[in-house]
N, C-alpha and C. Protein backbone atom coordinates (compact mmCIF):
# COMPACT_ATOMS: atom_id res chain seq x y z
N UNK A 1 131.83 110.59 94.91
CA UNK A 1 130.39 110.68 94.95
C UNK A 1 129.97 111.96 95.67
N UNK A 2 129.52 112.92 94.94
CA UNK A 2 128.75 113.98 95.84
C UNK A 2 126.86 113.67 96.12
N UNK A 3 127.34 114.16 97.53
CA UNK A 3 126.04 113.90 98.59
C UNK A 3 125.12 114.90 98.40
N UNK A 4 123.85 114.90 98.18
CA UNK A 4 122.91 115.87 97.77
C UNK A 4 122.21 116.07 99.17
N UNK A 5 122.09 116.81 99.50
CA UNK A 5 121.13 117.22 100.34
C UNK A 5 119.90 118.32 100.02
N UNK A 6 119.47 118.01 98.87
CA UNK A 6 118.17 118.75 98.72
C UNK A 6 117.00 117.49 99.03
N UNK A 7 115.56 118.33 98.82
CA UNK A 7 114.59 117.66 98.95
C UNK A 7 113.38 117.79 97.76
N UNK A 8 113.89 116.99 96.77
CA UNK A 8 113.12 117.58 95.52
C UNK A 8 111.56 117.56 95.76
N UNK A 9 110.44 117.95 94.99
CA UNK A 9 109.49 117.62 94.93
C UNK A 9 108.82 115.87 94.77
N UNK A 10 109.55 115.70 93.80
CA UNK A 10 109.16 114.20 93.57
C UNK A 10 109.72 113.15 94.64
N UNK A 11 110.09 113.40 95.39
CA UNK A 11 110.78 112.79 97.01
C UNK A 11 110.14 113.17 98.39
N UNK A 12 108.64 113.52 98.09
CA UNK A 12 107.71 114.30 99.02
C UNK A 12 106.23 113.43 98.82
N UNK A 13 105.84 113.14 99.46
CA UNK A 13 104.56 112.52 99.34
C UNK A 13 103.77 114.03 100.02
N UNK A 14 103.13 114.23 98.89
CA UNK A 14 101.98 115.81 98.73
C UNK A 14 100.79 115.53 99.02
N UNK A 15 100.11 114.15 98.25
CA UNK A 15 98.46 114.31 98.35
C UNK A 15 98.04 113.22 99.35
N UNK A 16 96.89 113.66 99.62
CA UNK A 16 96.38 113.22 101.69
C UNK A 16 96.50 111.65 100.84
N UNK A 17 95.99 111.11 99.72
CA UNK A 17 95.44 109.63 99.42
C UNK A 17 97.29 109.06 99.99
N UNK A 18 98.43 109.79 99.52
CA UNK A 18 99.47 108.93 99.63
C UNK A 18 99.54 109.09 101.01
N UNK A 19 99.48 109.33 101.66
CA UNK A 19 99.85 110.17 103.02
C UNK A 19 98.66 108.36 103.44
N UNK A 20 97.49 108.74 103.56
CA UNK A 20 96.31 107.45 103.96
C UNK A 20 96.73 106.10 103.52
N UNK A 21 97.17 105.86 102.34
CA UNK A 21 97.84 104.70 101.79
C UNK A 21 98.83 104.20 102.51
N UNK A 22 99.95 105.37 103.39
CA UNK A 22 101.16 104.66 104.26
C UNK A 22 100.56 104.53 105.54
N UNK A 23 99.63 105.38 106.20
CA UNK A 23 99.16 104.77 107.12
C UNK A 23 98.33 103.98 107.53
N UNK A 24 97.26 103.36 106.15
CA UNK A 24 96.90 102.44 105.99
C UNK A 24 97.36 100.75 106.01
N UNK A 25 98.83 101.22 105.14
CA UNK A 25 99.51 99.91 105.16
C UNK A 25 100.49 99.77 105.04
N UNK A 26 101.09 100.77 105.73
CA UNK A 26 102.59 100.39 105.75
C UNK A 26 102.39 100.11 107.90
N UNK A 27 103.86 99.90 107.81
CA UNK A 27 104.04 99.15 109.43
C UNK A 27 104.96 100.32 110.08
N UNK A 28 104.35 100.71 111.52
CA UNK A 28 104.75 101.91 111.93
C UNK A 28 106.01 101.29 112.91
N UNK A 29 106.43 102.26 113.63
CA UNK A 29 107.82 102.47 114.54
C UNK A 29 107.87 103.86 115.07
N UNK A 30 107.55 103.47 116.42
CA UNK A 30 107.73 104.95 117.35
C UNK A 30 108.46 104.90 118.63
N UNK A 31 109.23 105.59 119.10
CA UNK A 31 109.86 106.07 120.01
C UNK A 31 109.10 107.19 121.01
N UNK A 32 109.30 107.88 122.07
CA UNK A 32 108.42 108.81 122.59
C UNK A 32 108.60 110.15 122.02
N UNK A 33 109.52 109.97 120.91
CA UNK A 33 109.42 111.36 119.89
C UNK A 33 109.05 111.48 118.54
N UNK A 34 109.06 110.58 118.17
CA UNK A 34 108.13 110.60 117.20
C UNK A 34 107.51 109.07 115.90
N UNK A 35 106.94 109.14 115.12
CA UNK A 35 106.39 107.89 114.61
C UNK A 35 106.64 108.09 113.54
N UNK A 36 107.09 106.67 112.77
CA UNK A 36 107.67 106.54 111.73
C UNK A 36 106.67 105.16 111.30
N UNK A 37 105.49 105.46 109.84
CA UNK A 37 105.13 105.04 109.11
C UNK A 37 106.37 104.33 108.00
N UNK A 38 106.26 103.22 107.29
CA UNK A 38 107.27 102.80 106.08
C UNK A 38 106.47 101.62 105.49
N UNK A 39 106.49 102.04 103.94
CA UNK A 39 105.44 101.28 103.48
C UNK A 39 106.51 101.24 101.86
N UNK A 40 106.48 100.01 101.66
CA UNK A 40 107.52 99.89 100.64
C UNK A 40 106.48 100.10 98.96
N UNK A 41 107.39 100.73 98.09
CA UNK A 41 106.68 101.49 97.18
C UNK A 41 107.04 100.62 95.79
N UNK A 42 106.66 100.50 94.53
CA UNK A 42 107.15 99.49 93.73
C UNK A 42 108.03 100.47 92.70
N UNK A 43 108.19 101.85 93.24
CA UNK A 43 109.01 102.28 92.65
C UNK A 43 110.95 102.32 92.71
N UNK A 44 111.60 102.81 92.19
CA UNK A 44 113.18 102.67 93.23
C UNK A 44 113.26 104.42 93.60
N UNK A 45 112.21 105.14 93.97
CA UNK A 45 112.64 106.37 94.46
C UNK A 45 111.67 106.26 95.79
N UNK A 46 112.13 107.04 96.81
CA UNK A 46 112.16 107.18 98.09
C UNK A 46 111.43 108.15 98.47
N UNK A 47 109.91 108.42 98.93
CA UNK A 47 109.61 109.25 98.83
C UNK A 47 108.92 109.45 100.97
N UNK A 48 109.02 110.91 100.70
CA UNK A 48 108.79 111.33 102.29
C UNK A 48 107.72 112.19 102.85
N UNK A 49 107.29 111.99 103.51
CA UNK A 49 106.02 113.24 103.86
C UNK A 49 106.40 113.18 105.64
N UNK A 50 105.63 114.62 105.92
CA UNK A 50 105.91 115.33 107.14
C UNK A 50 104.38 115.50 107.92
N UNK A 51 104.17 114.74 109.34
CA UNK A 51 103.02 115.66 109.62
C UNK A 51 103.03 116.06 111.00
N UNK A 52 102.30 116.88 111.59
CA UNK A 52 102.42 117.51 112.64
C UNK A 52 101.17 117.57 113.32
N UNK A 53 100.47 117.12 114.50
CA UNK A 53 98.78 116.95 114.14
C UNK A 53 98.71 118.41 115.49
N UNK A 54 97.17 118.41 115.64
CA UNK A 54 96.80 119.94 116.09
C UNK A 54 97.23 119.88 117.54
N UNK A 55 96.92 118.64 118.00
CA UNK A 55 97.08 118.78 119.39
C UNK A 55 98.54 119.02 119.66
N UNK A 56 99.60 118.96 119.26
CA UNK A 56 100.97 120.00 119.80
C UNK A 56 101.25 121.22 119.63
N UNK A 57 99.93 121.61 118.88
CA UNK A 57 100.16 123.63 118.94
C UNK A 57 99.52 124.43 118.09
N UNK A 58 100.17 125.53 118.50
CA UNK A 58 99.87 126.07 117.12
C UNK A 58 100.24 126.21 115.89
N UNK A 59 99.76 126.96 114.83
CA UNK A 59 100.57 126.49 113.11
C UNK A 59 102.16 126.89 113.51
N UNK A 60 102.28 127.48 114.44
CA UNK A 60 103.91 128.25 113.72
C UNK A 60 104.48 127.19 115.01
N UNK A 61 104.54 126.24 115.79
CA UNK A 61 104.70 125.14 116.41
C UNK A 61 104.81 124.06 115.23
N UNK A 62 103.94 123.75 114.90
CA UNK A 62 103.65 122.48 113.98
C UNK A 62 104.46 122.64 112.82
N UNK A 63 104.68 124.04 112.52
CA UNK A 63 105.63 124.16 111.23
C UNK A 63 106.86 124.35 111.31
N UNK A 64 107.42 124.29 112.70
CA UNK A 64 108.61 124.49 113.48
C UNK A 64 108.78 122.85 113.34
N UNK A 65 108.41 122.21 114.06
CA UNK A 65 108.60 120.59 113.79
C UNK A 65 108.58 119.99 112.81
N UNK A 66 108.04 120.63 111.64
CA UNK A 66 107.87 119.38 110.48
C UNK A 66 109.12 120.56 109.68
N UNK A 67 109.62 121.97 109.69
CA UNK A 67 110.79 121.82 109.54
C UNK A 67 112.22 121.54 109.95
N UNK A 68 111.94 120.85 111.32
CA UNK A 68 112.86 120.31 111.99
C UNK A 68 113.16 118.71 111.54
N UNK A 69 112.22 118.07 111.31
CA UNK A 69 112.25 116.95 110.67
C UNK A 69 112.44 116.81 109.36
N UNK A 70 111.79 117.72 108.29
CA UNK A 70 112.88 117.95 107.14
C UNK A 70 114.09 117.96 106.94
N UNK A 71 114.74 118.82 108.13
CA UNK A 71 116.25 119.33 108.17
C UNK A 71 117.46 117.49 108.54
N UNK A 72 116.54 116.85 109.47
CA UNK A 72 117.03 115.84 110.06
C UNK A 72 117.10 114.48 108.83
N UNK A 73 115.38 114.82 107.97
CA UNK A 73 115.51 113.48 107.09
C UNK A 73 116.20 114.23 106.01
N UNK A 74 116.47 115.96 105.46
CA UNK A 74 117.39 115.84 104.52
C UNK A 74 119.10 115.60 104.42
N UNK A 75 119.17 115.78 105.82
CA UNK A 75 120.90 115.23 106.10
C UNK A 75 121.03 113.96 105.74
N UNK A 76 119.96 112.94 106.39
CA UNK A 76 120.45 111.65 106.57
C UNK A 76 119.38 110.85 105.20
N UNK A 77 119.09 111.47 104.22
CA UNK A 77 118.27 110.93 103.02
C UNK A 77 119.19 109.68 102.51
N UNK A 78 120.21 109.96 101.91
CA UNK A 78 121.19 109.19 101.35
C UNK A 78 121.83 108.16 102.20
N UNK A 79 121.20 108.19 103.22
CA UNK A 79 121.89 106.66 104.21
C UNK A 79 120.38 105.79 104.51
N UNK A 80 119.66 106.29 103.63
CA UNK A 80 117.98 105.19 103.44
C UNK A 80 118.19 104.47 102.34
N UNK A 81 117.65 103.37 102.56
CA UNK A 81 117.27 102.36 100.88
C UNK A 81 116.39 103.09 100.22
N UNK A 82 116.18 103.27 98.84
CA UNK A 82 114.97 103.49 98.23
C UNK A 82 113.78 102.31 98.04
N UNK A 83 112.93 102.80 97.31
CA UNK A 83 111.96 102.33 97.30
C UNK A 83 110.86 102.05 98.08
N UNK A 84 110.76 102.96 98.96
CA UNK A 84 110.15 103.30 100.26
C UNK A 84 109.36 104.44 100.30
N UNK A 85 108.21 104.69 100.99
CA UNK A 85 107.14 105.73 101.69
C UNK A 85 107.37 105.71 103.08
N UNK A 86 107.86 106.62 103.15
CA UNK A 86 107.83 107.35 104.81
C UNK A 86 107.26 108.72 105.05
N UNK A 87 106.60 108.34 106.54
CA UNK A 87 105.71 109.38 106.86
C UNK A 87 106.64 109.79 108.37
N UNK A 88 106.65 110.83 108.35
CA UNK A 88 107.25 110.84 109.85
C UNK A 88 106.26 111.62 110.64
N UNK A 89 105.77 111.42 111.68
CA UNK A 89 104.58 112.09 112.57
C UNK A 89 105.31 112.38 113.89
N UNK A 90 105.34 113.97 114.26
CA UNK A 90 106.27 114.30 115.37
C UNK A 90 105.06 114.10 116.68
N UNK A 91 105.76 113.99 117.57
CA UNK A 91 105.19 113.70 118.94
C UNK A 91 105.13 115.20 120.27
N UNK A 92 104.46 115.18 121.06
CA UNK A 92 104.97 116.07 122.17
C UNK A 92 105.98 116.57 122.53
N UNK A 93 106.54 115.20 122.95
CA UNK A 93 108.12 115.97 123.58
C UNK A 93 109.39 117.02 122.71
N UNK A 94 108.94 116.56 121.10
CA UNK A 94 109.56 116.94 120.02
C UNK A 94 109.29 118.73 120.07
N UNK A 95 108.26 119.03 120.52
CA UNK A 95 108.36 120.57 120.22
C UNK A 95 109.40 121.25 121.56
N UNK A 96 109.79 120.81 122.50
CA UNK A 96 111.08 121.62 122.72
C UNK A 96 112.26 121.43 122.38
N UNK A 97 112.55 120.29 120.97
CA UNK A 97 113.66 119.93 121.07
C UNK A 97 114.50 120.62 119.92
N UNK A 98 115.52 120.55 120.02
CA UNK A 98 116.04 120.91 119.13
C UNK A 98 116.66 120.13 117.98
N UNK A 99 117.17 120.76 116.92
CA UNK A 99 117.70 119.44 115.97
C UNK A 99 118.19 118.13 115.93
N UNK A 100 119.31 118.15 117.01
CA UNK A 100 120.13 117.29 117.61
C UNK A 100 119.60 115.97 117.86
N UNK A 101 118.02 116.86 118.83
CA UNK A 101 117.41 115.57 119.13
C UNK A 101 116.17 115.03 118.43
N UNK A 102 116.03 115.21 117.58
CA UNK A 102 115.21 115.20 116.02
C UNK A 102 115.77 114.49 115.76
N UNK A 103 116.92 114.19 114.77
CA UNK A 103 118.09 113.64 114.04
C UNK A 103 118.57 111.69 115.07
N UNK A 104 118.73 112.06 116.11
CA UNK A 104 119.00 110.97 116.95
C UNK A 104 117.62 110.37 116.87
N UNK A 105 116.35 110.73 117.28
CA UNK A 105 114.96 110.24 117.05
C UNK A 105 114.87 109.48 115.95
N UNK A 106 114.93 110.52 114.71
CA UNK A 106 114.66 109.60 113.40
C UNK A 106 116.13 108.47 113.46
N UNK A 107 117.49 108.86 113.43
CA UNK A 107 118.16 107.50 112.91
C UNK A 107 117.57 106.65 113.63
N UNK A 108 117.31 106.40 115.31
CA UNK A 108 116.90 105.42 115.84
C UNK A 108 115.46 104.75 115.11
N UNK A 109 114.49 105.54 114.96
CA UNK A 109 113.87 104.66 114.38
C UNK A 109 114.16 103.96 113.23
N UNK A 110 114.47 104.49 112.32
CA UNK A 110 115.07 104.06 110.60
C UNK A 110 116.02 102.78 110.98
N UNK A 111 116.82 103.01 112.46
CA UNK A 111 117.47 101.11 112.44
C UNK A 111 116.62 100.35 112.99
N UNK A 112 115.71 100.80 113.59
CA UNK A 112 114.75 99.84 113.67
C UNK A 112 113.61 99.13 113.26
N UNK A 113 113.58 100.33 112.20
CA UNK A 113 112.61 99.49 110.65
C UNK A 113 113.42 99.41 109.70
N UNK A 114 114.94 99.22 110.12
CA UNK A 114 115.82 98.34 109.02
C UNK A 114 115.78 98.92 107.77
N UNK A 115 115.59 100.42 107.77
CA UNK A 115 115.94 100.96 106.52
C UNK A 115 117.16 101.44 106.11
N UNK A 116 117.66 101.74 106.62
CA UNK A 116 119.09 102.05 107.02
C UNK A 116 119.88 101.18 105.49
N UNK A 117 120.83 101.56 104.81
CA UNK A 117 121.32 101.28 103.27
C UNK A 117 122.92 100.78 104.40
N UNK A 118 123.29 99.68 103.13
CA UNK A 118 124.68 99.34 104.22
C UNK A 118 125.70 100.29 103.69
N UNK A 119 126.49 100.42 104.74
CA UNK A 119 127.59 101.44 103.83
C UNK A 119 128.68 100.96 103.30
N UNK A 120 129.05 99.88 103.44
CA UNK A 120 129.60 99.43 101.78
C UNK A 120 129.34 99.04 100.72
């Protein structure tokens, strides 16, 4: 089995309505680094959106984090169930961190909204 690590378009939640729809009604999960929206989708593809809100900086801050969280949910994409909307919303402490601790942030939340795919 080869492991993809891209992030296609159609695996991105783009427009604000989907983005409002998961935080409307899907059920969140946060840690003090960041918040994890998951709102199950009736499709079987997995789709993800990134946000970064004003109060942690400036644009080239905010775009530092939401490609830090890209980098973290495109490693670990293929160890999620599909059929899912996730929003990931970075927090404060997240803008000094580095990948490492991005990556540990999100798996922890993802086992704790039980998305996590079994690995056998």
């Amino acid at each position: 089995m080869v492991k993809r690590f891209t992030l296609s378009k159609c695996g991105r939640l783009c427009k604000n309505k989907s983005f409002q729809a998961v935080y409307r009604s899907g059920k969140s999960y946060a840690n003090k680094n960041l918040v994890l929206y998951v709102l199950p989708n009736r499709s079987a593809k997995r789709r993800v959106g990134f946000a970064a809100g004003k109060r942690l900086g400036s644009a080239v801050v905010r775009n530092r984090l939401k490609r830090l969280l890209r980098e973290a949910y495109r490693f670990h994409q293929s160890e999620i169930i599909n059929g899912v909307d996730l929003v990931l919303v970075g927090r404060q402490p997240l803008v000094k961190a580095g990948l490492a601790q991005v990556t540990k942030a999100f798996l922890e939340l993802c086992s704790k909204a039980k998305i996590m795919a079994d690995k056998s």
